[in-house]
N, C-alpha and C. Protein backbone atom coordinates (compact mmCIF):
# COMPACT_ATOMS: atom_id res chain seq x y z
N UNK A 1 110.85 198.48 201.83
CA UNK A 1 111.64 197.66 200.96
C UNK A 1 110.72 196.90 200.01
N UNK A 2 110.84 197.07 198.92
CA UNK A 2 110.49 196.53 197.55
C UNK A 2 111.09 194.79 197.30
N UNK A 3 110.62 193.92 196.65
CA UNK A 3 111.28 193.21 196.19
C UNK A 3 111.09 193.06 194.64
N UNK A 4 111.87 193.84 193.98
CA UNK A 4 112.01 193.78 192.24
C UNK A 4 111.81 192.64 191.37
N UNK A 5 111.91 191.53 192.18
CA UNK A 5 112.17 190.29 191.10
C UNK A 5 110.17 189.75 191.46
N UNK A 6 110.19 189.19 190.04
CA UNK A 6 108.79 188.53 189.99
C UNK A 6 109.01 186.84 189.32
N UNK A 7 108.31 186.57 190.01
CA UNK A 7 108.39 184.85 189.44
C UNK A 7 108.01 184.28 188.14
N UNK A 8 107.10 185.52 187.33
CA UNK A 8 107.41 185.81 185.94
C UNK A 8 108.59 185.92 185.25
N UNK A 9 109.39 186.85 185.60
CA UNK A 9 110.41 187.14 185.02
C UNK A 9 111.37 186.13 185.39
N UNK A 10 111.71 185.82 186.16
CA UNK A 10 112.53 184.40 186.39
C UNK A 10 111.85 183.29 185.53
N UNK A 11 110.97 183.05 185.35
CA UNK A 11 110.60 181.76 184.70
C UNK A 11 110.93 182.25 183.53
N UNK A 12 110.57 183.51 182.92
CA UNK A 12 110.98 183.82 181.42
C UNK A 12 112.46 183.78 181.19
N UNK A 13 112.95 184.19 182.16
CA UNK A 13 114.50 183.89 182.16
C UNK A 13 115.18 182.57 181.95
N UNK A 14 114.79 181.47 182.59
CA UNK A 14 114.94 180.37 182.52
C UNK A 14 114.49 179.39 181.83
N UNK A 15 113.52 180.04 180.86
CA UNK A 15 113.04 179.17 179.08
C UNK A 15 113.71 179.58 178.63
N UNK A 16 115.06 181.31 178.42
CA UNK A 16 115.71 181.28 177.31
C UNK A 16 117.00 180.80 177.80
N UNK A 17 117.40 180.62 179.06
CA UNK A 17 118.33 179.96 179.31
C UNK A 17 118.09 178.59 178.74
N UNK A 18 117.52 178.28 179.04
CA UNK A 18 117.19 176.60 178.76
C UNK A 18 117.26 176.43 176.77
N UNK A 19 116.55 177.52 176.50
CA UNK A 19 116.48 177.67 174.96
C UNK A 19 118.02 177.84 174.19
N UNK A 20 118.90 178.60 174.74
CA UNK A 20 120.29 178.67 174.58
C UNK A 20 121.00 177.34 174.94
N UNK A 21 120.64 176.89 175.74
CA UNK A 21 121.96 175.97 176.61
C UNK A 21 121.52 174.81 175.64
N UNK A 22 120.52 174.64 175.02
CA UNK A 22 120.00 173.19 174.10
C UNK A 22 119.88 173.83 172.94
N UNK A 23 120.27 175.11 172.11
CA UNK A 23 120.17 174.98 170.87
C UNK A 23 121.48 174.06 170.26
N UNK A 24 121.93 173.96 170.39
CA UNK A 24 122.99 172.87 168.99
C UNK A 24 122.10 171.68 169.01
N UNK A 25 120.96 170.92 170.26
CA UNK A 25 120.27 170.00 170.11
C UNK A 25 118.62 170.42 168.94
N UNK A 26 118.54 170.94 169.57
CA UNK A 26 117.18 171.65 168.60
C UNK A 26 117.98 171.80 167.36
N UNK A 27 118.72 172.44 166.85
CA UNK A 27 119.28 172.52 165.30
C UNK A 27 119.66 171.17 164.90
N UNK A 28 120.03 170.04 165.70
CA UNK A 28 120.37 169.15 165.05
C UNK A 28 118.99 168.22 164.61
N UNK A 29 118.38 168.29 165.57
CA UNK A 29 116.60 167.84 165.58
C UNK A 29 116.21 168.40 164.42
N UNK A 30 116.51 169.50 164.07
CA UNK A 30 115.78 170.74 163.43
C UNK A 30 115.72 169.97 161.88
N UNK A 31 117.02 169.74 161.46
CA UNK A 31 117.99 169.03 160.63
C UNK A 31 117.98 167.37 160.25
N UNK A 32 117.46 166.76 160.95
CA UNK A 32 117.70 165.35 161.27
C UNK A 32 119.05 164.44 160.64
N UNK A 33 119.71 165.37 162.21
CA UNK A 33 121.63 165.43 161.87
C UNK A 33 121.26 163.52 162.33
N UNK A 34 122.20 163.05 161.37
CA UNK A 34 122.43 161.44 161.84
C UNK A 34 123.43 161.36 163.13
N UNK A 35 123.82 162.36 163.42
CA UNK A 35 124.42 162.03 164.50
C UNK A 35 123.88 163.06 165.91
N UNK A 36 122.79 163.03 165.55
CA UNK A 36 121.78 163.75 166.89
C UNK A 36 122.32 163.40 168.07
N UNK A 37 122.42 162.25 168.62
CA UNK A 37 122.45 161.65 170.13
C UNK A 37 123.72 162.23 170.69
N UNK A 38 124.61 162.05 169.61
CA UNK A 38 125.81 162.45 170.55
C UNK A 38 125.93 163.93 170.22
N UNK A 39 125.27 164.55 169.42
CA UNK A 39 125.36 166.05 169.49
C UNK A 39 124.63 166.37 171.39
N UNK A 40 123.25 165.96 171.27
CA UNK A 40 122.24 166.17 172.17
C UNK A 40 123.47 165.45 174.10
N UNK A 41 124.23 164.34 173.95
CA UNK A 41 124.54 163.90 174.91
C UNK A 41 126.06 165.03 174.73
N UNK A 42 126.93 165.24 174.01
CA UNK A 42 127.90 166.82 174.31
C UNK A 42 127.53 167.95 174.82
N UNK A 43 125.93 168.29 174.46
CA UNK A 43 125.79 169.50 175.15
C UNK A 43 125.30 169.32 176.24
N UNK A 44 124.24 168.05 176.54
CA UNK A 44 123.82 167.70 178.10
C UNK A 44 125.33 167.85 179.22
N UNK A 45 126.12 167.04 178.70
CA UNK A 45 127.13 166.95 179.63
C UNK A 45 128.49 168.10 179.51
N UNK A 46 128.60 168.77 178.20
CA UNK A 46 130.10 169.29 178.51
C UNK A 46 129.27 171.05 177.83
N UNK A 47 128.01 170.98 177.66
CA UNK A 47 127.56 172.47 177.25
C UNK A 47 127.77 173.38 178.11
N UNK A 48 128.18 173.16 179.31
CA UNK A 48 127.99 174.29 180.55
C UNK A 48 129.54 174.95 180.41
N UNK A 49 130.49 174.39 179.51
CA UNK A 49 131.39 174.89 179.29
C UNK A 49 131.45 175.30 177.99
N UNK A 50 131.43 176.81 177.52
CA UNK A 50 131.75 177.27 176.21
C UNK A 50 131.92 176.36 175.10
N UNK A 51 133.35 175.72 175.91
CA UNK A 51 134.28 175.22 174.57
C UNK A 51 133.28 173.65 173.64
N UNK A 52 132.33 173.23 175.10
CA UNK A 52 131.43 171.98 174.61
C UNK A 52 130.73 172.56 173.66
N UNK A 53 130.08 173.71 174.29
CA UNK A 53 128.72 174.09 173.98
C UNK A 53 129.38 174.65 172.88
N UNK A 54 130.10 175.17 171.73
CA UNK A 54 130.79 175.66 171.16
C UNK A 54 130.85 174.43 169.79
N UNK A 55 131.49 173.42 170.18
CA UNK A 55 131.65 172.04 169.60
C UNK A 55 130.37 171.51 169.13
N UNK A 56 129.50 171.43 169.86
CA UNK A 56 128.06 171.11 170.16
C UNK A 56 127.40 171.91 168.52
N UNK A 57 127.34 172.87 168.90
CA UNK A 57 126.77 173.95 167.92
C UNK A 57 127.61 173.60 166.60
N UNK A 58 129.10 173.61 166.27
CA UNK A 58 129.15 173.49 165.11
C UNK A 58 129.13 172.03 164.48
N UNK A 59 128.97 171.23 165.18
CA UNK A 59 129.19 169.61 165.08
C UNK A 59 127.39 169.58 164.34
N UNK A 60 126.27 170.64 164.92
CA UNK A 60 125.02 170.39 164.94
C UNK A 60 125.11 170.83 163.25
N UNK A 61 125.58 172.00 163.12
CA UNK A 61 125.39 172.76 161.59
C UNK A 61 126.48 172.27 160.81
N UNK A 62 126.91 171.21 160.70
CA UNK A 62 128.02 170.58 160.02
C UNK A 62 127.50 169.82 159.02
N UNK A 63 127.90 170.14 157.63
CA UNK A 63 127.39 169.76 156.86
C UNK A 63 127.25 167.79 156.97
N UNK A 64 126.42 166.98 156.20
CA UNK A 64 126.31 165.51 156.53
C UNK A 64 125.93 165.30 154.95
N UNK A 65 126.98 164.07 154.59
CA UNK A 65 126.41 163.39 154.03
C UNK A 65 125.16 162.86 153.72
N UNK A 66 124.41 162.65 152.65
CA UNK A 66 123.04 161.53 153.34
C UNK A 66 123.34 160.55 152.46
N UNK A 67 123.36 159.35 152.67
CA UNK A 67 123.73 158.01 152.07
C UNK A 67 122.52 158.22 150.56
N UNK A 68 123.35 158.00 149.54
CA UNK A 68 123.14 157.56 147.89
C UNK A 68 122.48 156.53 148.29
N UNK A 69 121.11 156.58 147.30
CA UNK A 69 120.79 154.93 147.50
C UNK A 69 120.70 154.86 145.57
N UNK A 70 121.57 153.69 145.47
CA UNK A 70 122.14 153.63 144.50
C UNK A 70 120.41 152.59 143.22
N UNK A 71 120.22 153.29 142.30
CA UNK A 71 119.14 152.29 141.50
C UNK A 71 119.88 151.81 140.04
N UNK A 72 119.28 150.88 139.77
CA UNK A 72 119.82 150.07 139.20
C UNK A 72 118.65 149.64 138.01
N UNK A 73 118.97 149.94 137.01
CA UNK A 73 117.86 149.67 135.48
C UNK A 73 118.22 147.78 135.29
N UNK A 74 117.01 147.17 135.67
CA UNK A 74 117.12 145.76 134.65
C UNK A 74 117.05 145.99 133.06
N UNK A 75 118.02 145.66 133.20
CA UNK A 75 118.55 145.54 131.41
C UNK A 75 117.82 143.93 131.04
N UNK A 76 117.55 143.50 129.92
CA UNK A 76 116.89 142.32 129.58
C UNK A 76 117.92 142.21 128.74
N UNK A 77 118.07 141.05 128.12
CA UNK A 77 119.41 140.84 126.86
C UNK A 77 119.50 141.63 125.99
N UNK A 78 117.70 141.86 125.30
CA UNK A 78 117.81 142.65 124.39
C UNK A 78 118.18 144.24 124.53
N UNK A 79 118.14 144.78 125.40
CA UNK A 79 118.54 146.29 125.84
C UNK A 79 120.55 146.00 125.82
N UNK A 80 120.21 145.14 126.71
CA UNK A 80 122.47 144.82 126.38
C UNK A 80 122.97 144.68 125.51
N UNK A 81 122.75 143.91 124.42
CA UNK A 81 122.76 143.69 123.04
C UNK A 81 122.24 144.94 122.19
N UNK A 82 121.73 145.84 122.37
CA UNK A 82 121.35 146.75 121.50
C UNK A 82 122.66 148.11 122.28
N UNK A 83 122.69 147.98 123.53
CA UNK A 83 124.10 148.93 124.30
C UNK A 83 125.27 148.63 123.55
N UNK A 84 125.61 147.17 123.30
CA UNK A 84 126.99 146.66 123.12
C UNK A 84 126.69 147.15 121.68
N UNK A 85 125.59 147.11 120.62
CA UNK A 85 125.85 147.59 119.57
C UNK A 85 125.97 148.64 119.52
N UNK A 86 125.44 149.81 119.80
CA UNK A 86 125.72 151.50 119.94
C UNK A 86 127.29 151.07 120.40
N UNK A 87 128.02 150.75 120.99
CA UNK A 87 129.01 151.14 121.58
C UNK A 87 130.20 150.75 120.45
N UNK A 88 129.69 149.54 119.05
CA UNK A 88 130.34 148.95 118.32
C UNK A 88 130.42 149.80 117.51
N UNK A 89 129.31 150.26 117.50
CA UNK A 89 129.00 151.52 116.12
C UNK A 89 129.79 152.72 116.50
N UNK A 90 129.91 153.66 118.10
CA UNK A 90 130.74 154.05 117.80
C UNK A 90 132.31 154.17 117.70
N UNK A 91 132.87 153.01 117.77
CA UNK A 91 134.01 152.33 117.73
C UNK A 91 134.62 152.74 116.32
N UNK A 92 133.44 151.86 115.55
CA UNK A 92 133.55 152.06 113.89
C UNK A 92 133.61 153.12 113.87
N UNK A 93 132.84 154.27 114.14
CA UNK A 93 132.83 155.65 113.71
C UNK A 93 133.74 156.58 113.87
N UNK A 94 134.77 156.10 114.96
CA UNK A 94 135.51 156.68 115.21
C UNK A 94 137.08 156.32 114.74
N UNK A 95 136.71 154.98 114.00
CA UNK A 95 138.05 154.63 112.97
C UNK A 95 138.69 153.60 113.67
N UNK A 96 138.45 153.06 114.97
CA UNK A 96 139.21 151.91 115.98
C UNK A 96 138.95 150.63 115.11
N UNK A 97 137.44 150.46 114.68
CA UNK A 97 137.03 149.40 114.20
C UNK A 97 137.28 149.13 112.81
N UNK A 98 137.31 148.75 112.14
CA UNK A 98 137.23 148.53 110.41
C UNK A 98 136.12 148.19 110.20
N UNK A 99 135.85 148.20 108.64
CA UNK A 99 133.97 147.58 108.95
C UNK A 99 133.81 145.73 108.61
N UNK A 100 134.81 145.35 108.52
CA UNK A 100 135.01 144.06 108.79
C UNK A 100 134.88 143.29 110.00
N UNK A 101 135.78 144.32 111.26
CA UNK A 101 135.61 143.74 111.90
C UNK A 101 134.51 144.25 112.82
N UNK A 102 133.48 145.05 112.41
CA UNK A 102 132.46 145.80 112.52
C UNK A 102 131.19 144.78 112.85
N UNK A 103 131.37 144.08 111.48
CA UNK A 103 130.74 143.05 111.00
C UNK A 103 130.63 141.70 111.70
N UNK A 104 131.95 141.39 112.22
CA UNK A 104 132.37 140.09 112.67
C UNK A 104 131.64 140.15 114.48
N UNK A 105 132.07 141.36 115.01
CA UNK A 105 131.60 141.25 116.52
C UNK A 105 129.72 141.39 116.14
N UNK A 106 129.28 141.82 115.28
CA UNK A 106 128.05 142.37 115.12
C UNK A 106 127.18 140.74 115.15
N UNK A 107 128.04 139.93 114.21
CA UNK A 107 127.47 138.77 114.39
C UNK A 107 127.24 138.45 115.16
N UNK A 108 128.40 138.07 116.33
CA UNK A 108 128.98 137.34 116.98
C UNK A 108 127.78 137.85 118.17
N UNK A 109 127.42 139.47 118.24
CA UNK A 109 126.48 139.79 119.43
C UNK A 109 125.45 139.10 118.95
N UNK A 110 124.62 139.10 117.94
CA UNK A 110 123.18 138.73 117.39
C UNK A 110 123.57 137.50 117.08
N UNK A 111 124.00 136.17 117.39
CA UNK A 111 123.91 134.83 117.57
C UNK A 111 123.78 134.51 118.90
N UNK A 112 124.40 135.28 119.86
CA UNK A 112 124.18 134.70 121.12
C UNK A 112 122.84 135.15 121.78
């Protein structure tokens, strides 16, 4: 009597088990999904069932937002005042304004 199995092959067996049963965690790692922990704590606890391990995986490759970080140009007066005029000019240009009263806000920006 032979015994077929080697303690090689079991250990190799049991890195790709292990490699399967934690990929939706590794892809989310992979990724730096913002919601890693609870990907990584669904498949620890409910992966041994398909339907987790299933959830797990597409929750991992699910597309994510990444938060806008919003920038913001300091304008100095003179940049605002030169905006509010482009915007007077095309007012006028487009016939809303008259050139009177073209004139009158034009002041009214370049005094203050």
């Amino acid at each position: 009597m032979t015994d077929s199995s080697s303690p090689v092959g079991a250990f190799v067996l049991l890195i790709v088990v292990f490699a399967a049963y934690f990929l939706p965690t590794f892809i989310s790692a992979k990724r730096n999904h913002p919601n890693g922990t609870g990907i990584f704590l669904l498949n620890f606890f409910l992966g041994w069932t398909f339907i987790g391990w299933l959830a797990a995986l597409i929750w991992s490759v699910s597309a994510f937002n990444k938060p806008v970080v919003a920038t913001f140009k300091n304008e100095t007066a003179s940049d605002l005042r030169y905006s509010q005029l482009q915007a007077l000019a095309a007012l006028k240009e487009k016939g809303i304004l008259t050139e009177a009263e073209f004139e009158a806000e034009k002041a009214k920006l370049l005094q203050s």
